[in-house]
Protein backbone atom coordinates (compact mmCIF):
# COMPACT_ATOMS: atom_id res chain seq x y z
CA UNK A 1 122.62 100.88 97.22
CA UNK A 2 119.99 98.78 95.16
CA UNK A 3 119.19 97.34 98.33
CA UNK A 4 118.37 100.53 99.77
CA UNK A 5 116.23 101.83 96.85
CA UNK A 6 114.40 98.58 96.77
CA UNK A 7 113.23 98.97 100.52
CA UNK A 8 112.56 102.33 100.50
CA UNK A 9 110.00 101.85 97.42
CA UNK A 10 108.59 99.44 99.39
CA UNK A 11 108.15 101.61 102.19
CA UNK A 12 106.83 104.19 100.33
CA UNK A 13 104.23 101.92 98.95
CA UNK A 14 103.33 100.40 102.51
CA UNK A 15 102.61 104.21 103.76
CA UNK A 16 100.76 104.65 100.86
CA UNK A 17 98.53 102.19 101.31
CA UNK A 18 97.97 102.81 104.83
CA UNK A 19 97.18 106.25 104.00
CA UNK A 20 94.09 105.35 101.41
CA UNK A 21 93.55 102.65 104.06
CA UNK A 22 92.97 105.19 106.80
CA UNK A 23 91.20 107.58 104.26
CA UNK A 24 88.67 104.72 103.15
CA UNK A 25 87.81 104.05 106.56
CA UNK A 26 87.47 107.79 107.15
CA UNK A 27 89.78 107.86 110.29
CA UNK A 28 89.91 111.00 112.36
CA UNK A 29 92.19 113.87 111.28
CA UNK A 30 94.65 112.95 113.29
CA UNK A 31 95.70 109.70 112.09
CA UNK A 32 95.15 110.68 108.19
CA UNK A 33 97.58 113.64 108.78
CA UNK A 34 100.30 111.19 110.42
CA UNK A 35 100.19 109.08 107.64
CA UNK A 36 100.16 111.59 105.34
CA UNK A 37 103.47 113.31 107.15
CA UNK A 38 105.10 109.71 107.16
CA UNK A 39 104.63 108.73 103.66
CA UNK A 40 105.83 112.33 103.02
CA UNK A 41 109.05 111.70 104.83
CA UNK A 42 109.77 108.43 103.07
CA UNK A 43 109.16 110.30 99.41
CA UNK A 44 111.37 113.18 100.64
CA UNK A 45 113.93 110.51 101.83
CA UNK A 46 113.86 108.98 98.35
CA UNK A 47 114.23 112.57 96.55
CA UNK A 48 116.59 113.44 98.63
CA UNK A 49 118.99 110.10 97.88
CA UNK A 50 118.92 110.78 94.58
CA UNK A 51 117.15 107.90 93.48
């Protein structure tokens, strides 16, 4: 289960980062909002395992 945790906080940080990456670059909507609904996924993923 540690296993688990451990990759899933590193996803989580990975989709962060390509979130302020696509914000920096100022990216169309689009592509901000996907990243913003996948690194919203992972946290709800993480919430929802109890972690």
């Amino acid at each position: 289960m540690k296993i688990a945790k451990e990759e899933l906080v590193r996803d989580i940080e990975q989709a962060r980062e390509r979130l302020d990456s696509s914000i920096e670059r100022k990216e169309d909507y689009e592509a901000i909002y996907q990243n913003s609904l996948d690194l919203d996924r992972l946290i709800e993923q993480y919430i929802a395992s109890g972690f």
